[in-house]
PDB file of N, CA and C in Angstrom:
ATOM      1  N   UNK A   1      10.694   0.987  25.796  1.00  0.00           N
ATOM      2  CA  UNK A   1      10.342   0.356  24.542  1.00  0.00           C
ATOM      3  C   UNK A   1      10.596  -1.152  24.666  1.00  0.00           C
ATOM      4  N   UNK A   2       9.389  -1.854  24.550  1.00  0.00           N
ATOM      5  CA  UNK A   2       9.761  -3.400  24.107  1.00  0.00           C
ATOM      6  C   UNK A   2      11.025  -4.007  23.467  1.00  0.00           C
ATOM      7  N   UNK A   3      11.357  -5.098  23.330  1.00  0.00           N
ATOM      8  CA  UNK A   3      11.974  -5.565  22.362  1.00  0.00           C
ATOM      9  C   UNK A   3      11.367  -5.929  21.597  1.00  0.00           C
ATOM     10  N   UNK A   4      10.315  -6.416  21.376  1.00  0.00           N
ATOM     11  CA  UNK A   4       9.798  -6.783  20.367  1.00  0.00           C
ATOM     12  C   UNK A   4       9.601  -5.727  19.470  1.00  0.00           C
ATOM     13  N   UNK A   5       9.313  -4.296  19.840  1.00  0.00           N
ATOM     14  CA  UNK A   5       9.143  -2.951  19.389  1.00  0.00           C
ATOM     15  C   UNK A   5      10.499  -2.656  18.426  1.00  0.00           C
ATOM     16  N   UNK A   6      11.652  -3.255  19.060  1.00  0.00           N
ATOM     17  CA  UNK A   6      12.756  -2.631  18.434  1.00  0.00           C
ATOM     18  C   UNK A   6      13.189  -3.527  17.673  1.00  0.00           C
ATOM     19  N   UNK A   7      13.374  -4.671  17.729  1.00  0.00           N
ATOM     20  CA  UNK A   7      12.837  -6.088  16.710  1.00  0.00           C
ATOM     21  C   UNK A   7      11.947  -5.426  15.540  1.00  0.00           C
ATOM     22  N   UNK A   8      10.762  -5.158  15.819  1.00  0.00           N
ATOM     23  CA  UNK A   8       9.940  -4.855  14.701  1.00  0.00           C
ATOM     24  C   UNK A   8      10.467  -3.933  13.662  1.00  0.00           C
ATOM     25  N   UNK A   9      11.422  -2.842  14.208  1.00  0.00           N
ATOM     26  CA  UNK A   9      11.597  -1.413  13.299  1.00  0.00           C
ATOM     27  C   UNK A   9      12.022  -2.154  11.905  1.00  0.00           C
ATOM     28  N   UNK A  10      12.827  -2.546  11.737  1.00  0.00           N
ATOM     29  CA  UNK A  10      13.850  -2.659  10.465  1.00  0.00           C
ATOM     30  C   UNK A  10      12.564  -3.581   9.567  1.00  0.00           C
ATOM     31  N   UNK A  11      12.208  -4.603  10.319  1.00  0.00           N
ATOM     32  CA  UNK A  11      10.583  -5.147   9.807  1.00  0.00           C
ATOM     33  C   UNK A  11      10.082  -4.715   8.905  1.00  0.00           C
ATOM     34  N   UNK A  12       9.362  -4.004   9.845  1.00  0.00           N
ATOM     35  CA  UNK A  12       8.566  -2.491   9.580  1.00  0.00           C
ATOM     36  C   UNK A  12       8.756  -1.872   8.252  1.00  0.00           C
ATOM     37  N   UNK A  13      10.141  -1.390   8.502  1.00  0.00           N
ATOM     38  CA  UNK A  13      10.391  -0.366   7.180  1.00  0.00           C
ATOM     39  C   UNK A  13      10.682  -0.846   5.925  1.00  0.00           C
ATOM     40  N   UNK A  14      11.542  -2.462   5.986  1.00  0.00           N
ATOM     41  CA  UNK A  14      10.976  -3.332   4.761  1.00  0.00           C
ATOM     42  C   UNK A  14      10.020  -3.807   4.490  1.00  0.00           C
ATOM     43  N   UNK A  15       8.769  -3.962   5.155  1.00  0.00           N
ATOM     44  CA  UNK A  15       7.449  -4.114   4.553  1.00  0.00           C
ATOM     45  C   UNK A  15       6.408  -3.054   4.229  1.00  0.00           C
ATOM     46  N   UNK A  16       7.398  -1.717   4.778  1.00  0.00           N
ATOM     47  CA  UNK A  16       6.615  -0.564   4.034  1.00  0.00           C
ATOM     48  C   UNK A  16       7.054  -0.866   2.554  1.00  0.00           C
ATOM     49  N   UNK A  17       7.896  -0.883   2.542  1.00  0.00           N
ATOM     50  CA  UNK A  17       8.990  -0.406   1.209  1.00  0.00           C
ATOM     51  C   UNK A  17       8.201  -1.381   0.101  1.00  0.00           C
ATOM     52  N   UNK A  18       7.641  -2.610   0.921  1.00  0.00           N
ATOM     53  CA  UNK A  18       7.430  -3.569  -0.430  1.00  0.00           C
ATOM     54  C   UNK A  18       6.255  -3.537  -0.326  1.00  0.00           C
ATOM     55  N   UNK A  19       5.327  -2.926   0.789  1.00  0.00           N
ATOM     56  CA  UNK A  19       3.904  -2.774   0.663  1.00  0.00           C
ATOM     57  C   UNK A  19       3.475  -1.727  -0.741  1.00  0.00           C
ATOM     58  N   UNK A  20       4.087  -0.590  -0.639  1.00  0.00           N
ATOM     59  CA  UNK A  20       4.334   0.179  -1.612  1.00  0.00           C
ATOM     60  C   UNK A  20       4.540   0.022  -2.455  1.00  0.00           C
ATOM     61  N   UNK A  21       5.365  -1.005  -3.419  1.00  0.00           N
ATOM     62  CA  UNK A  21       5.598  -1.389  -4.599  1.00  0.00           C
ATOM     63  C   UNK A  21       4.267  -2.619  -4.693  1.00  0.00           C
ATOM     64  N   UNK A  22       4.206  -3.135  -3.923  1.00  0.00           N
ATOM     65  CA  UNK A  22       3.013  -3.875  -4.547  1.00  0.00           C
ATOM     66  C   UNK A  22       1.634  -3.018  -4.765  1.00  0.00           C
ATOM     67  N   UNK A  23       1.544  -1.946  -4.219  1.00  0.00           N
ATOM     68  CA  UNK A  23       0.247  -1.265  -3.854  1.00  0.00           C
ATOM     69  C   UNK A  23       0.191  -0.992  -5.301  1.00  0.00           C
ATOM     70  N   UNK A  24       1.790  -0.644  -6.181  1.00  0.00           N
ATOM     71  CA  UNK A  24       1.512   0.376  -7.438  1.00  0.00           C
ATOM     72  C   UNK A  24       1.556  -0.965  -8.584  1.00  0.00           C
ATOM     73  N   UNK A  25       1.431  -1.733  -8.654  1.00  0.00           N
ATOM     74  CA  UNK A  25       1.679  -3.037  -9.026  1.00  0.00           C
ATOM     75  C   UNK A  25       0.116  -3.081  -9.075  1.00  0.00           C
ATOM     76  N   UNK A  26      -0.630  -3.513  -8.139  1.00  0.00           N
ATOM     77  CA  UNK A  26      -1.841  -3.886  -8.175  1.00  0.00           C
ATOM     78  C   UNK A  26      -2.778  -3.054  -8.325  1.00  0.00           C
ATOM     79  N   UNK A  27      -2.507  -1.735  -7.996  1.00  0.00           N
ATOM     80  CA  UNK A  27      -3.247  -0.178  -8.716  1.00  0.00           C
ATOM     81  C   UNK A  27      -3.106  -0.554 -10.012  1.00  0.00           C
ATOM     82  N   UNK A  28      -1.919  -0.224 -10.760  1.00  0.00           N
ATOM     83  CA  UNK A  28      -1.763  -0.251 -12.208  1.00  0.00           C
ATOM     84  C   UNK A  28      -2.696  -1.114 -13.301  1.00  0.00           C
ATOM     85  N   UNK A  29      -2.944  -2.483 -12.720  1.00  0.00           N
ATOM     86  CA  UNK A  29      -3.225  -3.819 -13.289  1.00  0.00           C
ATOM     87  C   UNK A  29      -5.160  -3.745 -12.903  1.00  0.00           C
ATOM     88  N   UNK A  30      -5.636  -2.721 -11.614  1.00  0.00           N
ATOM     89  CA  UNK A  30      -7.117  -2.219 -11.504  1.00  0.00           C
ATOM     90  C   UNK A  30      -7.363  -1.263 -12.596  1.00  0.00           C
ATOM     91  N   UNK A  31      -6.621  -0.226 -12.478  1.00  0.00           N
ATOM     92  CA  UNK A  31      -6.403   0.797 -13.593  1.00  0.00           C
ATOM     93  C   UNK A  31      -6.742   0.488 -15.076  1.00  0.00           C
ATOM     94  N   UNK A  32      -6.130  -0.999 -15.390  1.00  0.00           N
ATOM     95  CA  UNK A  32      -5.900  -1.009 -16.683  1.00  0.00           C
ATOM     96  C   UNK A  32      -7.266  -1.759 -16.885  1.00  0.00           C
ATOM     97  N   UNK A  33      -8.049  -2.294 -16.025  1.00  0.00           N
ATOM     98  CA  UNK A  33      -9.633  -2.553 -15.779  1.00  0.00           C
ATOM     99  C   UNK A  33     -10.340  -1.878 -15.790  1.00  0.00           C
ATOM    100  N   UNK A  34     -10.344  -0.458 -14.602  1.00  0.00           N
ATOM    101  CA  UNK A  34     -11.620   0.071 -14.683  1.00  0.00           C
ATOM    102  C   UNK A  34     -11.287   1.228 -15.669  1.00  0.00           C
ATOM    103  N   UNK A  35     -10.294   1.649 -15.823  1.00  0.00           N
ATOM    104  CA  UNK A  35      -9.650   3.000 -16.328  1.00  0.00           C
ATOM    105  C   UNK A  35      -9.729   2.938 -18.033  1.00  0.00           C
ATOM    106  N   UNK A  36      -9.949   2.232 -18.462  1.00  0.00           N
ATOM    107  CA  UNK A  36      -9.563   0.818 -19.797  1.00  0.00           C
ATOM    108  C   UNK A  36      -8.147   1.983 -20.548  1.00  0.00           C
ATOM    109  N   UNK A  37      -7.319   2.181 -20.046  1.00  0.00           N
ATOM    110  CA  UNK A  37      -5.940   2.908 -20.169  1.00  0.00           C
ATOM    111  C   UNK A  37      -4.854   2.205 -19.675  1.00  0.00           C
ATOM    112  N   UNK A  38      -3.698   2.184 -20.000  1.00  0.00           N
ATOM    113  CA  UNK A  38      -3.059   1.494 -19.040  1.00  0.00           C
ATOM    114  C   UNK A  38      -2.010   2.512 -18.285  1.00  0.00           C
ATOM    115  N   UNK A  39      -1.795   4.014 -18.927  1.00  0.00           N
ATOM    116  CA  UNK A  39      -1.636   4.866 -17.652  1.00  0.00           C
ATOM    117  C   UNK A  39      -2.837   5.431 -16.863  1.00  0.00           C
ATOM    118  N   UNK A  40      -2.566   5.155 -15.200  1.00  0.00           N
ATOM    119  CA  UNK A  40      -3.842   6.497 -14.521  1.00  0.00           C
ATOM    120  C   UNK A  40      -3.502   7.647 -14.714  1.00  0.00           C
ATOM    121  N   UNK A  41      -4.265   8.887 -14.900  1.00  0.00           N
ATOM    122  CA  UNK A  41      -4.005  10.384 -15.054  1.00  0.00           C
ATOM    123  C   UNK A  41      -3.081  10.824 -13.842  1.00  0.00           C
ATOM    124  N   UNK A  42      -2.468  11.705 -13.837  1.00  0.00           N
ATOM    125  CA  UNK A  42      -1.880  12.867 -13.483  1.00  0.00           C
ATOM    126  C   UNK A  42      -2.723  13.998 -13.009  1.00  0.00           C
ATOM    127  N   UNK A  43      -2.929  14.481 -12.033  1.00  0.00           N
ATOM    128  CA  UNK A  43      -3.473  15.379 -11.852  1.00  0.00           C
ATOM    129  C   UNK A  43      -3.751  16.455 -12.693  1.00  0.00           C
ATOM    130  N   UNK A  44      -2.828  16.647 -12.960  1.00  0.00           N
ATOM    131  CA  UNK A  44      -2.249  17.807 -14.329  1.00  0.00           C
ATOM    132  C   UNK A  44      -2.299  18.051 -15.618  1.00  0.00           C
ATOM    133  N   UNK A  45      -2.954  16.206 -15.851  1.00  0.00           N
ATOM    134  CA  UNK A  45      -3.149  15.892 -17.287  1.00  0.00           C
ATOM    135  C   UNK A  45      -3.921  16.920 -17.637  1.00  0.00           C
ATOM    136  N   UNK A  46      -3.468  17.787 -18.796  1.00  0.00           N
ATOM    137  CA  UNK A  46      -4.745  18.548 -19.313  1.00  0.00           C
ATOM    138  C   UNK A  46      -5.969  17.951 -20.296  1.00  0.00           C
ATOM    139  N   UNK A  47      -5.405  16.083 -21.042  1.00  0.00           N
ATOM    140  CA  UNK A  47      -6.310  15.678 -21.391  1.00  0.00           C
ATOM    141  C   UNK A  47      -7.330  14.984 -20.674  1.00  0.00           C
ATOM    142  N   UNK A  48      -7.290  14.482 -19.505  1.00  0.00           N
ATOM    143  CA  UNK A  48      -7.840  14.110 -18.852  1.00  0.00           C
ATOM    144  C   UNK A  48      -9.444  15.196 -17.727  1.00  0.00           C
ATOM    145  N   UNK A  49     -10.054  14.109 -17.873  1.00  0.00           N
ATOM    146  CA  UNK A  49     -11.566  14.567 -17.226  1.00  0.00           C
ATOM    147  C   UNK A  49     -11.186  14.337 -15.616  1.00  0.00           C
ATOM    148  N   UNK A  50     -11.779  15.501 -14.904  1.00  0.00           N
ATOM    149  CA  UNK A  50     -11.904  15.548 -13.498  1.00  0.00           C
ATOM    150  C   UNK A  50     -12.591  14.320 -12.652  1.00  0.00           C
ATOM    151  N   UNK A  51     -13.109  13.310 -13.456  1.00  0.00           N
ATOM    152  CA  UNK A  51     -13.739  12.422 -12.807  1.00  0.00           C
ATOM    153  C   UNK A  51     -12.840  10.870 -12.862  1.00  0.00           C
ATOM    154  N   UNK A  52     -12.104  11.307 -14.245  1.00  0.00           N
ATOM    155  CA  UNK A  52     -10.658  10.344 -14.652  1.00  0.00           C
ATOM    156  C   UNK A  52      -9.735  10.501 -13.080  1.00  0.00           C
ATOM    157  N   UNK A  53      -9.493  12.071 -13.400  1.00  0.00           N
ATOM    158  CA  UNK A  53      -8.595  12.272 -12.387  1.00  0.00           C
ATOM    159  C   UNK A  53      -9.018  12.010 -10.530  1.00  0.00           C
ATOM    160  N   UNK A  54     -10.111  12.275 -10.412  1.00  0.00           N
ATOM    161  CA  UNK A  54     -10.579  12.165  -8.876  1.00  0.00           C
ATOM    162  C   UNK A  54     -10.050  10.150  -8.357  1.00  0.00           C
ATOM    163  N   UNK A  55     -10.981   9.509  -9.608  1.00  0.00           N
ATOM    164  CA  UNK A  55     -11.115   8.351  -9.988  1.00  0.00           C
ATOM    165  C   UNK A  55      -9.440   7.621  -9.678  1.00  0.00           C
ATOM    166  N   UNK A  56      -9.126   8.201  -9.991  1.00  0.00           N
ATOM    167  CA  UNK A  56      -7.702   7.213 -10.325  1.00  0.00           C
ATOM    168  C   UNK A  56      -6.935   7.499  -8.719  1.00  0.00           C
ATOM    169  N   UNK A  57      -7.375   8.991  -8.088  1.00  0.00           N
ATOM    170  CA  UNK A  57      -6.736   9.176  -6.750  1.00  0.00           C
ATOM    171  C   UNK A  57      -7.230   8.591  -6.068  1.00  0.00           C
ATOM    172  N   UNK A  58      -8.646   8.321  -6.143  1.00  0.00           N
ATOM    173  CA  UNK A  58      -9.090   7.563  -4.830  1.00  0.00           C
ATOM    174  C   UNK A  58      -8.626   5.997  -4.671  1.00  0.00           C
ATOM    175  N   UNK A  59      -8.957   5.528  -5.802  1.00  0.00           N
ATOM    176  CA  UNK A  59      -8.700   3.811  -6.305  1.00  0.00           C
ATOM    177  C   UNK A  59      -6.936   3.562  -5.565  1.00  0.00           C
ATOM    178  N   UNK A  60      -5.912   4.697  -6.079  1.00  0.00           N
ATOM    179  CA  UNK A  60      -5.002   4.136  -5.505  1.00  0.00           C
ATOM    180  C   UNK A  60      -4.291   4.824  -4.113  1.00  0.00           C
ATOM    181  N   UNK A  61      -5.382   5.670  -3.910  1.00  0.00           N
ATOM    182  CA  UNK A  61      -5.769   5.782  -1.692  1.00  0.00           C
ATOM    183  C   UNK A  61      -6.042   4.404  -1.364  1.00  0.00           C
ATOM    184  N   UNK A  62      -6.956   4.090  -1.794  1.00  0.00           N
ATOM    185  CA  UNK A  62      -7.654   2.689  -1.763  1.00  0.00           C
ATOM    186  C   UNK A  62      -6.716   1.453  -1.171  1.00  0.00           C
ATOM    187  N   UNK A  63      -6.632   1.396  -2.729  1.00  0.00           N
ATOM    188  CA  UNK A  63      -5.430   0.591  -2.776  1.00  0.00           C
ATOM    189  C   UNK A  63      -4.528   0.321  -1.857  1.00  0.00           C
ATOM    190  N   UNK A  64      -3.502   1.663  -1.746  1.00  0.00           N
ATOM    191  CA  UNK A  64      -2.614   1.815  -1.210  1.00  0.00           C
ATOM    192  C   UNK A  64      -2.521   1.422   0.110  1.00  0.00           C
ATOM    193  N   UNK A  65      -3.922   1.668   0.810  1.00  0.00           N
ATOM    194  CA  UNK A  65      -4.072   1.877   2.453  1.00  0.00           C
ATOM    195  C   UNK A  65      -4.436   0.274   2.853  1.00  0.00           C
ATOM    196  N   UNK A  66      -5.104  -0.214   1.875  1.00  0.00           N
ATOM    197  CA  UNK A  66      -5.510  -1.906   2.305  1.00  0.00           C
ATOM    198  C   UNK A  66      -4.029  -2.398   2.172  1.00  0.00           C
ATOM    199  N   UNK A  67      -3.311  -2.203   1.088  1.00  0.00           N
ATOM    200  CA  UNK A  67      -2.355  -3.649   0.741  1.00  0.00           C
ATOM    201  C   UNK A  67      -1.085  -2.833   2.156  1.00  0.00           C
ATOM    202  N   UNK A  68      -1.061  -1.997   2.762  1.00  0.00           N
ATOM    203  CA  UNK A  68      -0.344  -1.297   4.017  1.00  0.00           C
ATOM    204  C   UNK A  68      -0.582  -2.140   4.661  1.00  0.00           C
ATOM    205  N   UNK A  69      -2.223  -1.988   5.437  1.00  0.00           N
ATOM    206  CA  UNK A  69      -2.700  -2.900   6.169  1.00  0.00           C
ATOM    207  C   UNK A  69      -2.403  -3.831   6.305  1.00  0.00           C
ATOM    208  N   UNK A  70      -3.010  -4.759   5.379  1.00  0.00           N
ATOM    209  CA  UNK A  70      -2.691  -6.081   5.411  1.00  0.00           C
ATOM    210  C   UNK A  70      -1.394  -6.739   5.456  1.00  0.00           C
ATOM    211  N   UNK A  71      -0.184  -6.091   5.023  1.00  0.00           N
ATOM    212  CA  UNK A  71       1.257  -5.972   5.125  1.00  0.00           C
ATOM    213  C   UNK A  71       1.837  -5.908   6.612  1.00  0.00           C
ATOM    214  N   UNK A  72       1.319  -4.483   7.128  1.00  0.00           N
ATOM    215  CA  UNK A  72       1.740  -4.728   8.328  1.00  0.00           C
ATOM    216  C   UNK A  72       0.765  -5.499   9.361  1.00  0.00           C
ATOM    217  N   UNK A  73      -0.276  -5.790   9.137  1.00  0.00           N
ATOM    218  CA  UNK A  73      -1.010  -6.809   9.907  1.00  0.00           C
ATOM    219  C   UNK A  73       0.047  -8.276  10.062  1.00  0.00           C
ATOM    220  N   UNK A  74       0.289  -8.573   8.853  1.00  0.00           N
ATOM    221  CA  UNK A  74       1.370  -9.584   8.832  1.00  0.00           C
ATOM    222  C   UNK A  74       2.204  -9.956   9.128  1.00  0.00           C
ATOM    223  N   UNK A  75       2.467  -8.544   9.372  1.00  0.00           N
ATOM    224  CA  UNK A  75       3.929  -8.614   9.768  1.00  0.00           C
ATOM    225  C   UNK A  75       4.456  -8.678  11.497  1.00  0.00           C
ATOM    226  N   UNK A  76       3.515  -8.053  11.682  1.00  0.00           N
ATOM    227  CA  UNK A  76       2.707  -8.092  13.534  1.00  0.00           C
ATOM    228  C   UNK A  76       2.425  -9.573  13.891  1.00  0.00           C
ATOM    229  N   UNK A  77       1.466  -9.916  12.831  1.00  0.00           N
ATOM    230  CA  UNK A  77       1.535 -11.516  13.559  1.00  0.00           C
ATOM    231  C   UNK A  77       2.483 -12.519  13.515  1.00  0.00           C
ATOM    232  N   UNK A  78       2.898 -12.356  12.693  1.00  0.00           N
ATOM    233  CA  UNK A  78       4.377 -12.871  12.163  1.00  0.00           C
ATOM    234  C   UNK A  78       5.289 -12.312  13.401  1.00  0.00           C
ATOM    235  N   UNK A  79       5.724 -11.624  14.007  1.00  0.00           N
ATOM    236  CA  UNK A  79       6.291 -10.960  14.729  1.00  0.00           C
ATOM    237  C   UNK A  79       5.641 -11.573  16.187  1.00  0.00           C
ATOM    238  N   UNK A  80       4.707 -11.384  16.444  1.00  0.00           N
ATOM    239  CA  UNK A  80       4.189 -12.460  17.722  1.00  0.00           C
ATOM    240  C   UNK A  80       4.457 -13.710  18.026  1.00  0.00           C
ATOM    241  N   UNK A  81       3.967 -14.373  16.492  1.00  0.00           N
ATOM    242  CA  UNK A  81       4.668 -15.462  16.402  1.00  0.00           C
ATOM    243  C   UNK A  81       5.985 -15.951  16.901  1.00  0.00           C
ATOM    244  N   UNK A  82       6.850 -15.172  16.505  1.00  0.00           N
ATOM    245  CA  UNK A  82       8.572 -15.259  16.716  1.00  0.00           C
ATOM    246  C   UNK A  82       8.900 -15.106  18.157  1.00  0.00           C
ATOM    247  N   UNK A  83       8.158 -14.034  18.768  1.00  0.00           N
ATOM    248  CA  UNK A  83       8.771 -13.155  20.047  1.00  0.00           C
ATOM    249  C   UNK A  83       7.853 -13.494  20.846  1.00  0.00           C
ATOM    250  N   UNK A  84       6.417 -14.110  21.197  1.00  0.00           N
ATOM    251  CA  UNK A  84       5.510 -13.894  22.082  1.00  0.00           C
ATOM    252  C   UNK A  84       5.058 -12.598  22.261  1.00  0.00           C
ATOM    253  N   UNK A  85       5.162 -11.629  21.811  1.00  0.00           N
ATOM    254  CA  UNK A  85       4.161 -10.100  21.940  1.00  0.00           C
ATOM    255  C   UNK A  85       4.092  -9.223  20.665  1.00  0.00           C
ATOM    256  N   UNK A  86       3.160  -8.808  20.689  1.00  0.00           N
ATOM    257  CA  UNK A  86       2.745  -7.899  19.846  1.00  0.00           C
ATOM    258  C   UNK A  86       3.666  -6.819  19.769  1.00  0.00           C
ATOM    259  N   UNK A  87       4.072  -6.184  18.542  1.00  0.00           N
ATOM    260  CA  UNK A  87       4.989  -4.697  18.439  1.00  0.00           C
ATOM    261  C   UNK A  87       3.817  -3.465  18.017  1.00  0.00           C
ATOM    262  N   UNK A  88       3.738  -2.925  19.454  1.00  0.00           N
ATOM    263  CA  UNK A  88       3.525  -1.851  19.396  1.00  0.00           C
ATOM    264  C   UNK A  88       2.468  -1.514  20.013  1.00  0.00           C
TER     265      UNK A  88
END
């Protein structure tokens, strides 16, 4: 394993942690746009329509998987930056 690899871990797992809170941050604030609600449904909601509910899972898949990305993209280059190599 690199060092830069083992450098990266602790990184890593704090920019999951805050990729994640921003993901539900910036879901919430789409939500309250396209959804015109300002909670998304629950799977379970029994008031809620199947297209509410599909709707609101995909948007914050969506979501979720870009603001990851781009998080740990960042964090990689940022990390090159520092060390001269890429983690991972």
């Amino acid at each position: 394993m690199k060092m830069s690899e083992v450098a990266y871990k602790p990184v890593g797992l704090v920019l999951g942690a805050l990729s994640g809170a921003l993901a539900g941050v910036v879901f919430r604030q789409v939500w309250k746009t396209v959804g015109h609600d300002n909670d998304a449904p629950d799977a379970t909601d029994e008031e809620r329509t199947w297209r509410e509910v599909v709707l609101a899972a995909t948007l914050q898949g969506a979501i979720f998987s870009a603001v990851k990305a781009i998080v740990d993209r960042g964090g990689a280059t940022a990390t090159k930056r520092l060390t001269g190599t890429w983690p991972g």
